[in-house]
Protein backbone atom coordinates (compact mmCIF):
# COMPACT_ATOMS: atom_id res chain seq x y z
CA UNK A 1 -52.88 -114.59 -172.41
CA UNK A 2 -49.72 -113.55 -170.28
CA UNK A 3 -50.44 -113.31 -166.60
CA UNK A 4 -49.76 -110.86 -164.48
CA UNK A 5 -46.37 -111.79 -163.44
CA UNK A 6 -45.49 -112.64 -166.64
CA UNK A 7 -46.39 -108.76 -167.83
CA UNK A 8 -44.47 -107.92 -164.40
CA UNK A 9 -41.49 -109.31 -165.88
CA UNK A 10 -41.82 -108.33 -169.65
CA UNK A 11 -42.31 -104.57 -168.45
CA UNK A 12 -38.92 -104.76 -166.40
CA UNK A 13 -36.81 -106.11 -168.98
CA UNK A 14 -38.37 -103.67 -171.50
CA UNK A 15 -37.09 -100.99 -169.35
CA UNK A 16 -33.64 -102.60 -168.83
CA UNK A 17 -34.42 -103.00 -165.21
CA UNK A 18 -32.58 -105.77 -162.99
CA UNK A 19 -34.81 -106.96 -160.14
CA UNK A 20 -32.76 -105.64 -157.68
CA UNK A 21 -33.36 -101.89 -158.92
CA UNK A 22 -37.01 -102.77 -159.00
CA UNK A 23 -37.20 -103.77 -155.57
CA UNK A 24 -35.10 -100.54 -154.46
CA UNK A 25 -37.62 -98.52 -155.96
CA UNK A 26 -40.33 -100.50 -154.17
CA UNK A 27 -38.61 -100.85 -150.99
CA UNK A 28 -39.04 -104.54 -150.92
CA UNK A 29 -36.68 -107.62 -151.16
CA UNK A 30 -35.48 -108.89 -154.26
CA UNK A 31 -36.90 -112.11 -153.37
CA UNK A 32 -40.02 -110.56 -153.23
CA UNK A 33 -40.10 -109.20 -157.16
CA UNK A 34 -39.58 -112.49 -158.35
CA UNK A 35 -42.54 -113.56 -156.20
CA UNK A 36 -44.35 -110.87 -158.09
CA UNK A 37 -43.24 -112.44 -161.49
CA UNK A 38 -43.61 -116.15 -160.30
CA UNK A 39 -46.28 -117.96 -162.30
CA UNK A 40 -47.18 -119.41 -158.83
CA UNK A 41 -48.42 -115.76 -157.71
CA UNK A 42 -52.43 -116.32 -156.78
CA UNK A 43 -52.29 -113.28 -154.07
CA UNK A 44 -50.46 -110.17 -155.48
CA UNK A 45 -52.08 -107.71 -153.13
CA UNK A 46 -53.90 -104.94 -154.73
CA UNK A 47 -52.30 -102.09 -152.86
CA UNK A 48 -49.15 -103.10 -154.48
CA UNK A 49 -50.58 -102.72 -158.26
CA UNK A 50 -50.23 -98.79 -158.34
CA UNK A 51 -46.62 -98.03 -156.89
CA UNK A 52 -45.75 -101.03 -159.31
CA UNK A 53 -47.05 -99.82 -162.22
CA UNK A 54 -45.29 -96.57 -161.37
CA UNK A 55 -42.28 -97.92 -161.09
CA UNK A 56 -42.30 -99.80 -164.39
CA UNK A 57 -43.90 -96.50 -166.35
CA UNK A 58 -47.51 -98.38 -166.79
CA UNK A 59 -50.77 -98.67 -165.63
CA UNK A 60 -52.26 -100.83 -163.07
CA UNK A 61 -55.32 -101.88 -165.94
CA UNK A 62 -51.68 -102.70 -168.11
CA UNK A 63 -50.67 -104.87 -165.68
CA UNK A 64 -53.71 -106.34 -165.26
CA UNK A 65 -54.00 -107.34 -168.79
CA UNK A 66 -56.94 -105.14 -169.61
CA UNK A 67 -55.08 -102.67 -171.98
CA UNK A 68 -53.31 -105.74 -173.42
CA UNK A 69 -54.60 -105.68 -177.14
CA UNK A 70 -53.10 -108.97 -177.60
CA UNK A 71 -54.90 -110.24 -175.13
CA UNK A 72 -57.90 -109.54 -173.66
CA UNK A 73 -59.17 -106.68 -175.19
CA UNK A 74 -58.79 -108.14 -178.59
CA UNK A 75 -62.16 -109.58 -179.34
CA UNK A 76 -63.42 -106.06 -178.97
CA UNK A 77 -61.21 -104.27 -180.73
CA UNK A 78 -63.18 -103.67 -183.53
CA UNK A 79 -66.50 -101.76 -182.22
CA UNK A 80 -69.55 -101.95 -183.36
CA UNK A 81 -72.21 -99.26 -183.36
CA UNK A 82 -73.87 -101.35 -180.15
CA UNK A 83 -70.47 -101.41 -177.93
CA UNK A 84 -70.53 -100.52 -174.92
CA UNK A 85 -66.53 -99.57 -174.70
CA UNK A 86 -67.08 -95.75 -175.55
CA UNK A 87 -69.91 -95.04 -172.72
CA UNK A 88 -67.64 -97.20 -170.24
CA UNK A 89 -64.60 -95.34 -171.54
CA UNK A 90 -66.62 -91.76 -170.61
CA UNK A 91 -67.63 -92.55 -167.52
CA UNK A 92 -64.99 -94.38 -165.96
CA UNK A 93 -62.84 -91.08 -167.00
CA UNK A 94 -65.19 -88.67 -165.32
CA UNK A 95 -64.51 -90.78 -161.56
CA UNK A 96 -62.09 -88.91 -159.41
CA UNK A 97 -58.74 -91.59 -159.65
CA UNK A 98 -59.77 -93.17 -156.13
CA UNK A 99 -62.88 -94.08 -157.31
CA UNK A 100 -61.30 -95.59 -160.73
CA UNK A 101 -58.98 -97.63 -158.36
CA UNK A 102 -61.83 -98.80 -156.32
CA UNK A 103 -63.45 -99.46 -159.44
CA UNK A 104 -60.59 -101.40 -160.48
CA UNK A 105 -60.09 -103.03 -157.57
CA UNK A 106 -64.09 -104.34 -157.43
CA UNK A 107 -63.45 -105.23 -161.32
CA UNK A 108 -60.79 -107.68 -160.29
CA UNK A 109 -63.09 -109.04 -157.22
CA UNK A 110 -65.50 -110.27 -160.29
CA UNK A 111 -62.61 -112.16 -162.22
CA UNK A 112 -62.05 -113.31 -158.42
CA UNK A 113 -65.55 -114.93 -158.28
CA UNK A 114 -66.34 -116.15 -161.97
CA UNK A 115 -62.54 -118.48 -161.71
CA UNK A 116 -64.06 -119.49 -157.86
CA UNK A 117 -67.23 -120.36 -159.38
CA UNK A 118 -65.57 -122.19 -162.10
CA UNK A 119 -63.18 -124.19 -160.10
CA UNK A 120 -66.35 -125.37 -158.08
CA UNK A 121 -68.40 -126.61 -160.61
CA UNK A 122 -65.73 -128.24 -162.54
CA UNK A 123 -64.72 -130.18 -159.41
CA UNK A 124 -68.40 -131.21 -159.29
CA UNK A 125 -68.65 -132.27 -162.41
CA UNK A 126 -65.24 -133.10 -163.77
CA UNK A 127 -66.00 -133.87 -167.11
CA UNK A 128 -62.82 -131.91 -168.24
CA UNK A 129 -62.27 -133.30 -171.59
CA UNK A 130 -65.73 -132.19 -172.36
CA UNK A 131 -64.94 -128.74 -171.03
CA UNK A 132 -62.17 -128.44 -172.87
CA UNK A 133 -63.61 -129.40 -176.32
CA UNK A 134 -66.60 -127.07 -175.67
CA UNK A 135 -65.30 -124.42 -174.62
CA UNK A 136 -61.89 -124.00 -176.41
CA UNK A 137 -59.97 -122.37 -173.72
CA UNK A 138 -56.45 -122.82 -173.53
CA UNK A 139 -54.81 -125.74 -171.14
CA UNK A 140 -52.82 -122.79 -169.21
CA UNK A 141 -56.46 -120.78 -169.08
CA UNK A 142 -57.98 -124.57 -168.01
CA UNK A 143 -55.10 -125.51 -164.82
CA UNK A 144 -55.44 -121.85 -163.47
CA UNK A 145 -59.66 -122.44 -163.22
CA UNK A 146 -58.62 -126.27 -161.84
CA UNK A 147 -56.70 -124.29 -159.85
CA UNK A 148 -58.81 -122.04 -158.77
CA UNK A 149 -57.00 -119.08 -159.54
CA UNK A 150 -58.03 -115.82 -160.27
CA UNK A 151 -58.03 -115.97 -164.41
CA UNK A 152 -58.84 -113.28 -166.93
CA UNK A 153 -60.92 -114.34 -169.46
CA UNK A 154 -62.12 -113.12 -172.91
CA UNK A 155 -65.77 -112.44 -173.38
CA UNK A 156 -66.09 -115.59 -175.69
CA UNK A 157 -64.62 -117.80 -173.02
CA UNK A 158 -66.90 -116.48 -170.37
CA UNK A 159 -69.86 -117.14 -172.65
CA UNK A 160 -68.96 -120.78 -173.98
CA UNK A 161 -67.72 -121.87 -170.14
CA UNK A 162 -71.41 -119.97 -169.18
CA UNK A 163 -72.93 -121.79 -171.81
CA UNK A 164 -70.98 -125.31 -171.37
CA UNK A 165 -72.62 -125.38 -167.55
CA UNK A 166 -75.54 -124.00 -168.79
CA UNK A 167 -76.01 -120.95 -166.49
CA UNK A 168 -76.71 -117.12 -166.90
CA UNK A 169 -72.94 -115.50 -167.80
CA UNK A 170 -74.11 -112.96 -164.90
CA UNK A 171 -74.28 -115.19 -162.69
CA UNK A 172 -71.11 -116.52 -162.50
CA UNK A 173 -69.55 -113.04 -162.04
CA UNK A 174 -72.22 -112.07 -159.61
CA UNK A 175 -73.30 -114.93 -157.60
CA UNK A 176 -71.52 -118.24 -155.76
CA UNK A 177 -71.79 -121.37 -157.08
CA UNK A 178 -73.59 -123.15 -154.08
CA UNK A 179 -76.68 -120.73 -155.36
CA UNK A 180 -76.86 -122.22 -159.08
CA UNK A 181 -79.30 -124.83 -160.06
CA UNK A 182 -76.66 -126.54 -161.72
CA UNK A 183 -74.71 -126.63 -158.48
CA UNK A 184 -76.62 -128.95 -156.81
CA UNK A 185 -77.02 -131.15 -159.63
CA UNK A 186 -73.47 -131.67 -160.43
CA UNK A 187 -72.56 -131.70 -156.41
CA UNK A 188 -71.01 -135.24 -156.26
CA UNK A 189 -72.79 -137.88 -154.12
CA UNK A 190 -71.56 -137.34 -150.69
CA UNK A 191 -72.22 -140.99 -149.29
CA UNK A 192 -70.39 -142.35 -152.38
CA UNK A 193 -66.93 -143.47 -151.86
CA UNK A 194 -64.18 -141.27 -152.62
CA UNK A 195 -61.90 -142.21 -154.61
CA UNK A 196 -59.12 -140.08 -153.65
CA UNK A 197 -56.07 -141.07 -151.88
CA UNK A 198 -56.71 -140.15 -148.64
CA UNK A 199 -53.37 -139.74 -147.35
CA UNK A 200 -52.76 -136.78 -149.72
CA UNK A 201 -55.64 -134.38 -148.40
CA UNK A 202 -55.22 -130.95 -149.81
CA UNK A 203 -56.41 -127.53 -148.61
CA UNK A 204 -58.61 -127.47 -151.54
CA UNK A 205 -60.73 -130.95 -150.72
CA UNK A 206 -62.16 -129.84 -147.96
CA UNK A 207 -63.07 -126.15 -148.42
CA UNK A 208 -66.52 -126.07 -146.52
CA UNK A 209 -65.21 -127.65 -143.49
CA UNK A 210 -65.29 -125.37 -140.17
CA UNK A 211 -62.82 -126.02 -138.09
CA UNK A 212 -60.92 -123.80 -135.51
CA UNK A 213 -57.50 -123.44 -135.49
CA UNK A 214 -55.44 -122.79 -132.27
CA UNK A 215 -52.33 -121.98 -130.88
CA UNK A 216 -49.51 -120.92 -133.27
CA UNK A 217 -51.58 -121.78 -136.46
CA UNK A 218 -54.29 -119.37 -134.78
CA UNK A 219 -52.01 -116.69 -134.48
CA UNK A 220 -50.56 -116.45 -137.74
CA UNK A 221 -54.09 -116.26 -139.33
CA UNK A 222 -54.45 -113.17 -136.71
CA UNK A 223 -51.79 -111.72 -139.02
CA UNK A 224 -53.28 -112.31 -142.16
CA UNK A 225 -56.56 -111.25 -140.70
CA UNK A 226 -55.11 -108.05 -139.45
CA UNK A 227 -53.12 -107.08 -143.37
CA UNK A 228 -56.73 -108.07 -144.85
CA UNK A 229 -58.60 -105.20 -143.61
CA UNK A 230 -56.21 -103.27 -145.52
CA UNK A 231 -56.37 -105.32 -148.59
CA UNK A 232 -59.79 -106.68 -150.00
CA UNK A 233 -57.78 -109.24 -152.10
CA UNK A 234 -56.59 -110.84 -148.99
CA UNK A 235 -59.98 -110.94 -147.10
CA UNK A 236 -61.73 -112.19 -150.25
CA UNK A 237 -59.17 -115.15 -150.25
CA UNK A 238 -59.26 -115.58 -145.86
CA UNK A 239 -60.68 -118.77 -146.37
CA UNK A 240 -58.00 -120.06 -149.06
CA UNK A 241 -55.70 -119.17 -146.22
CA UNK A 242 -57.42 -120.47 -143.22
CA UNK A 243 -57.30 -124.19 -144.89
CA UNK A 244 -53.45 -123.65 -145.94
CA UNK A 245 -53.57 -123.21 -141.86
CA UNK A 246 -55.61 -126.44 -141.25
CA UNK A 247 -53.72 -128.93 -142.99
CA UNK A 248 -51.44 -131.16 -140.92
CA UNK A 249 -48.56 -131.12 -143.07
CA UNK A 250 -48.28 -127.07 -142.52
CA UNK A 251 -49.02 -127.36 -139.23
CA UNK A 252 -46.17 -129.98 -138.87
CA UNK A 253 -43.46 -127.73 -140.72
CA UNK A 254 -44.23 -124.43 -138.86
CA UNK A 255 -43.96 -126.06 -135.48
CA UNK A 256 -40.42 -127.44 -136.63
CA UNK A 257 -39.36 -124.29 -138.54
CA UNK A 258 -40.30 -122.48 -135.86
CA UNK A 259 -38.60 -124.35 -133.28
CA UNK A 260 -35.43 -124.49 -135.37
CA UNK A 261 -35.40 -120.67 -135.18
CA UNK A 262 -36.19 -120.11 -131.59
CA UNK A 263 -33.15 -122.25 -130.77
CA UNK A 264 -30.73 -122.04 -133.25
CA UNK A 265 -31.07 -118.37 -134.81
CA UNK A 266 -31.76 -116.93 -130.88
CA UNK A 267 -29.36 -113.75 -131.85
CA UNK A 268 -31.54 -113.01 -134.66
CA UNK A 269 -34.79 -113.71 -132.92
CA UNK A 270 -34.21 -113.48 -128.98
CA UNK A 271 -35.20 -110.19 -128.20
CA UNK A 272 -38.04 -110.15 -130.89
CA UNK A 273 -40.52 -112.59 -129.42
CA UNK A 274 -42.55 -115.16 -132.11
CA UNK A 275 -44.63 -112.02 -133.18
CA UNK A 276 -42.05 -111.65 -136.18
CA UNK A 277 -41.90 -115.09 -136.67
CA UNK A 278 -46.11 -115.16 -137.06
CA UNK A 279 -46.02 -112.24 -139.42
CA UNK A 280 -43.30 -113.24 -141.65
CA UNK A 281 -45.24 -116.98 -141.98
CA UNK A 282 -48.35 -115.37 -142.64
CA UNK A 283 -46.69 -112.89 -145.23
CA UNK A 284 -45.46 -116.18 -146.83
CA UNK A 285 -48.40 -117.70 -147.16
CA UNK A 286 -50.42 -114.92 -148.48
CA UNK A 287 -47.86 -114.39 -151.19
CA UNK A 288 -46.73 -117.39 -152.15
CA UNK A 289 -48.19 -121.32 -153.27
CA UNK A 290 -47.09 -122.01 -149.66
CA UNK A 291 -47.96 -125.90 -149.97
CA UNK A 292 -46.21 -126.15 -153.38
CA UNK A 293 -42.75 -124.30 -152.79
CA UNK A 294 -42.57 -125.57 -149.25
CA UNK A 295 -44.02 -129.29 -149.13
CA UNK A 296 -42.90 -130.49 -152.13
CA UNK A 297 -39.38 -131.76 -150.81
CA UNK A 298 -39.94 -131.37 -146.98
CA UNK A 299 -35.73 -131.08 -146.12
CA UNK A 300 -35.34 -128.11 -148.59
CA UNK A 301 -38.83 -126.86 -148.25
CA UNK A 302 -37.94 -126.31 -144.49
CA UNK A 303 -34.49 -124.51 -145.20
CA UNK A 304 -36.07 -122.32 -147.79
CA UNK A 305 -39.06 -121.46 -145.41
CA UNK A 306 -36.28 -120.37 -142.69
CA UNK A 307 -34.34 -118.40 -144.98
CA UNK A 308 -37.52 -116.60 -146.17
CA UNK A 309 -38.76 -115.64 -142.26
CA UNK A 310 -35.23 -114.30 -141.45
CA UNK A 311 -35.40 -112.36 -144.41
CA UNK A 312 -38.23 -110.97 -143.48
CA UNK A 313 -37.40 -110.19 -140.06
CA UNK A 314 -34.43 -108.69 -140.99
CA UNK A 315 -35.99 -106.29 -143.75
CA UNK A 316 -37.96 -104.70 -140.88
């Protein structure tokens, strides 16, 4: 099952399309498409989906992977006289088209919650060989629910990973995790000692914890705050982002990356103010696997997060 970068990509070089004439038609970076086509991608904003799809002569559901016959659609390909696919067909055609891209958009907020769901009980449990063998999904399908990223499944997977944790396939579309039965039976001991390395603390390890953030860190989630009341993608994921914000090692780089700026890039950045500067973080981090591209070798992480803010400022 491609995802959707990888259709991103496929549609592009179908139409003979360099990057840099997508992004002209877009009226973004280049840098920027091959975000869009990164496998890293977890937060392609929603409002981007339907100027995309234009520009590459599809369909946001194409993109999406929903009219991919090869894909996801395939398992109901051939209908039976009890499918459902006709009646949806009917009356998702009779919406008006901003209702069928609110629709879409509250379609994708499911997928959303089932791989959130997902990625919490298998971190409870972690039996993943046994996952795996049960439920048959792919390894790719597997890392992105590890993950935690959003992950379209067939309607087989959804049922055998429903059936494998032994809860209603509803409710892990429908409901959080913390409200299953099986939640709090797989919840790991809390008093027991962890056996992780503590020095290499992740977002991701400690998503329940409520802390505030302040100064710069605070401000930059101000910005991604501010872009998710325009994007319901982005305020679904404000948490995700919030604990990118809390952990030490981004809060170490900013301060540096942003003091390298201030004093060595002032003609760039002198009559702007650190407003940019905020925005052009936060747009980084809610389109991008910030920790990954950036923390994985701190030196060029920290030149490649500079480059990407003065980019940014300079595009505006």
């Amino acid at each position: 099952m491609r995802s959707i970068g990888e259709t991103i990509k496929a549609k592009r070089l179908a139409l003979g399309m360099s990057a840099d004439e997508l992004a002209d038609k877009l009226g973004k970076s280049r840098a920027t498409i091959y975000r869009y086509e990164s496998a890293d991608v977890e937060n392609m904003p929603v409002g981007v989906l339907e100027p995309l799809a234009k520009a590459l002569n599809t369909t946001p559901t194409e993109l999406m992977g929903w009219g991919d016959t090869d894909s996801v659609t395939k398992p109901t390909a051939a209908l039976d006289k009890d499918s459902l696919v006709p009646v949806l067909t009917q009356s998702f055609s009779r919406f008006p088209k901003v209702v069928q891209e609110e629709l879409i958009r509250r379609l994708y907020k499911l997928d959303i919650t089932f791989s959130q769901n997902v990625n919490k009980l298998l971190l409870c449990q972690r039996d993943y060989n046994r996952f795996m063998d049960s439920t048959k999904i792919s390894p790719q399908t597997f890392g992105d629910l590890l993950k935690g990223v959003p992950t379209l499944t067939t309607s087989d997977e959804a049922e055998s990973i429903a059936a494998f944790f032994e809860v209603d396939v509803i409710d892990l579309f429908f409901n959080c995790a913390e409200e299953l039965p099986v939640y709090s039976k797989t919840k790991p001991d809390e008093n027991k000692p962890s056996t992780v390395n503590k020095t290499e603390k992740s977002p991701q390890q400690h998503p329940d914890k409520e802390a505030e953030l302040s100064g710069r860190d605070k401000k930059i989630y101000q910005c991604i705050k501010k872009k998710a009341e325009k994007d319901v993608f982005i305020m679904i994921n404000l948490k995700h982002y919030k604990n990118i914000l809390l952990d030490k090692r981004v809060n170490n780089l900013i301060n540096k990356v942003i003091a390298i700026i201030t004093t060595e890039y002032t003609e760039d950045t002198t009559d702007l103010g650190l407003r940019p500067i905020y925005k052009a973080i936060a747009d980084e981090i809610i389109e991008t696997n910030f920790i990954e591209k950036y923390l994985t070798h701190e030196q060029s992480g920290m030149s490649f997060l500079i480059s990407a803010i003065l980019e940014r400022i300079h595009a505006k």
